[in-house]
Protein backbone atom coordinates (compact mmCIF):
# COMPACT_ATOMS: atom_id res chain seq x y z
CA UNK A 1 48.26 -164.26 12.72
CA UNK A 2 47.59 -167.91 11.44
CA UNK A 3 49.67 -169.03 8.47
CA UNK A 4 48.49 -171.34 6.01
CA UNK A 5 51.86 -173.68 4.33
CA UNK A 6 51.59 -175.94 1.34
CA UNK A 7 50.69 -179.75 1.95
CA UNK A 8 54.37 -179.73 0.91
CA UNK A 9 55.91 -177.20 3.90
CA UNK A 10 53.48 -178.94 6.23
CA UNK A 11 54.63 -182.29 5.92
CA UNK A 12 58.23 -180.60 6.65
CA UNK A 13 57.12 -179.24 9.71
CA UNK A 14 55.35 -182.20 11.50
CA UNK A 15 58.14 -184.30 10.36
CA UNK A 16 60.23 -181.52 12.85
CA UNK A 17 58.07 -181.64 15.01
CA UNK A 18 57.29 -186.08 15.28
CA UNK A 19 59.98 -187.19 17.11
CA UNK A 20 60.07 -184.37 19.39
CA UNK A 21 57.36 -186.22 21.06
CA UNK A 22 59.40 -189.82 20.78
CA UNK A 23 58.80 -191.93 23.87
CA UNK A 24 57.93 -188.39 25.38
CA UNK A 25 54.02 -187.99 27.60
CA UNK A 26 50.76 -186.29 26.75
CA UNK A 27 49.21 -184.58 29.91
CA UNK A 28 45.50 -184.24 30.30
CA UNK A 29 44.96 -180.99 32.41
CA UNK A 30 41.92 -179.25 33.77
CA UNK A 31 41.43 -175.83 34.10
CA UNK A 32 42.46 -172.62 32.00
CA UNK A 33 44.44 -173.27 29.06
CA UNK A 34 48.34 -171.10 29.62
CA UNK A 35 48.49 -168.72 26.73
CA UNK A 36 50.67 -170.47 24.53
CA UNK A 37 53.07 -173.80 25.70
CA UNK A 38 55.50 -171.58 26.89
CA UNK A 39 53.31 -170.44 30.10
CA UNK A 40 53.76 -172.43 32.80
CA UNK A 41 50.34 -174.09 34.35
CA UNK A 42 48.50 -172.49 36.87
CA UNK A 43 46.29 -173.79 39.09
CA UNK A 44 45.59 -177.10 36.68
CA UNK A 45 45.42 -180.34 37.97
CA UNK A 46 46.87 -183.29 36.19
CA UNK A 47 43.97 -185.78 35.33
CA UNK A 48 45.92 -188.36 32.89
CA UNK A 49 48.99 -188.74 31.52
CA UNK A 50 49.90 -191.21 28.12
CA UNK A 51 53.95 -192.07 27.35
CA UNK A 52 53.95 -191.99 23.69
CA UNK A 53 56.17 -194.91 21.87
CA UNK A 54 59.65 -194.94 21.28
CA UNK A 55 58.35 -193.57 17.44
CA UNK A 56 55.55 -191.34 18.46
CA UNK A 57 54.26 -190.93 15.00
CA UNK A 58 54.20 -192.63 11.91
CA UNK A 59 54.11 -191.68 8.41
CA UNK A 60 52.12 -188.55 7.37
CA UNK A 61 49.19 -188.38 5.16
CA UNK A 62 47.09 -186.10 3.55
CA UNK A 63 43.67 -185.54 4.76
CA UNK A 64 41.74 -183.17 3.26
CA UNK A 65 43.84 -180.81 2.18
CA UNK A 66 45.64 -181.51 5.85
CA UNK A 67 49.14 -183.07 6.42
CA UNK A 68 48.51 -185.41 9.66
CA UNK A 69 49.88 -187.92 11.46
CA UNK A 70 48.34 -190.24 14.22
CA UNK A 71 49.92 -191.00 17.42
CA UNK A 72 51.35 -194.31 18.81
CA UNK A 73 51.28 -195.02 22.80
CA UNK A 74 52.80 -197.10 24.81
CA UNK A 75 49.14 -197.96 26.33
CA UNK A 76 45.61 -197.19 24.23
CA UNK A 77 44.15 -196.91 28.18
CA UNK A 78 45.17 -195.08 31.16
CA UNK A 79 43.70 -195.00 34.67
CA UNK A 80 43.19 -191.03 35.59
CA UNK A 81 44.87 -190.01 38.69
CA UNK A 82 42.10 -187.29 39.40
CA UNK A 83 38.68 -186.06 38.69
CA UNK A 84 37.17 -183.12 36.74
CA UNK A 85 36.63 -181.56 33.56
CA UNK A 86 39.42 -182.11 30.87
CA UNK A 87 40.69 -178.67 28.89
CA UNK A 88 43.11 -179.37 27.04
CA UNK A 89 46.51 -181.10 27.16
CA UNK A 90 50.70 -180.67 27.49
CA UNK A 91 53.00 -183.03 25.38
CA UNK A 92 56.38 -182.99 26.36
CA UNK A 93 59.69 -184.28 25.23
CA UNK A 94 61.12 -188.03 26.85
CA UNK A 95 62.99 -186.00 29.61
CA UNK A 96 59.70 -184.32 31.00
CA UNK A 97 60.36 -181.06 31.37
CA UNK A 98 60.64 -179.47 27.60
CA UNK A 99 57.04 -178.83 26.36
CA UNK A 100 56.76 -179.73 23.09
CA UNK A 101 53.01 -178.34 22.60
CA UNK A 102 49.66 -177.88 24.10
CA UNK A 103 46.51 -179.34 22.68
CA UNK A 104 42.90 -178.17 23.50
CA UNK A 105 40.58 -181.23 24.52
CA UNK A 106 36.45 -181.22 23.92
CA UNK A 107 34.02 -183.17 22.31
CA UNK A 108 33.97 -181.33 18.76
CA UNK A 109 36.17 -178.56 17.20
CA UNK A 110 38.96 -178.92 19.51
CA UNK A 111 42.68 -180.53 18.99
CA UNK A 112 41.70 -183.95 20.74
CA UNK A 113 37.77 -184.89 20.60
CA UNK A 114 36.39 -186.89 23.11
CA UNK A 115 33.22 -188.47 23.84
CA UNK A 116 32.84 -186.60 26.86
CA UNK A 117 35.49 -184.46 28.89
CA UNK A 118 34.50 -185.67 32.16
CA UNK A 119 37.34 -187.71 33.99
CA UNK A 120 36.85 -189.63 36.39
CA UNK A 121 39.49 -192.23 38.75
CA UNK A 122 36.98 -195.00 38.64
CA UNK A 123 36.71 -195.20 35.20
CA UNK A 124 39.88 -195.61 32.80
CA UNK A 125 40.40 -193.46 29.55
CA UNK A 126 41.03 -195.03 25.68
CA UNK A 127 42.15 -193.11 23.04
CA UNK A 128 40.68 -194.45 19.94
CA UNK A 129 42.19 -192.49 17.16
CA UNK A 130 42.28 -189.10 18.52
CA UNK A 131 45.61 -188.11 19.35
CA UNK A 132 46.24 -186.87 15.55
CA UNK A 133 49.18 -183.92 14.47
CA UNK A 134 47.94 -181.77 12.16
CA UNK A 135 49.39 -178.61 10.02
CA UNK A 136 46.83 -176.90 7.95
């Protein structure tokens, strides 16, 4: 079941949900997506990992209808630690163990869109704008 909340419930919820994520990481994996953030990983290999800021997110706005909120990292650029294809991703809390949520990676339609999901050591990843919380 999806629920759909009021611009006014949403902006409740992310602001539950923002500094969660406060100086906490987002994990790049490859591989299967878990079921739901509460599976542990399988078989996925680590590609890249961002430490979000001490304030992970700023203020929310509202974006078609959308409340959302754009990240804040420590770094814009990280040098992968492995190759293949990325699938989607695991943010978790400052002490880096309690997942927070999981976010599906591609290059359209997905949580985070990327130019290509293709990660490679030899060349380093930027986020440009992509690492956005949403509620709907």
């Amino acid at each position: 079941m999806t629920m759909k909340v009021t611009a006014a419930v949403g902006a409740v919820m992310l602001d539950a949900v923002k500094p969660l994520l406060n100086g906490g990481t987002c994990n790049w994996y490859s591989g299967t997506q878990p079921t739901n953030p509460d599976t542990a990983l399988s078989g996925n290999t680590l590609l890249a990992t961002w430490t979000f800021s001490a304030t992970a997110y700023g203020s929310d706005s509202l974006v078609s209808g959308n409340e959302q909120a754009t990240g804040s990292f420590v770094s814009a650029s990280v040098s992968p630690v492995a190759n293949g294809t990325a699938t989607f991703a695991r943010c978790l809390k400052s002490d880096g163990t309690t997942v927070v949520c999981d976010l599906t990676i591609g290059t359209s339609g997905t949580d985070i869109v990327i130019g290509t999901t293709t990660v490679n050591t030899t060349i380093p990843i930027t986020l440009t704008d992509v690492m956005k919380l949403a509620v709907d």
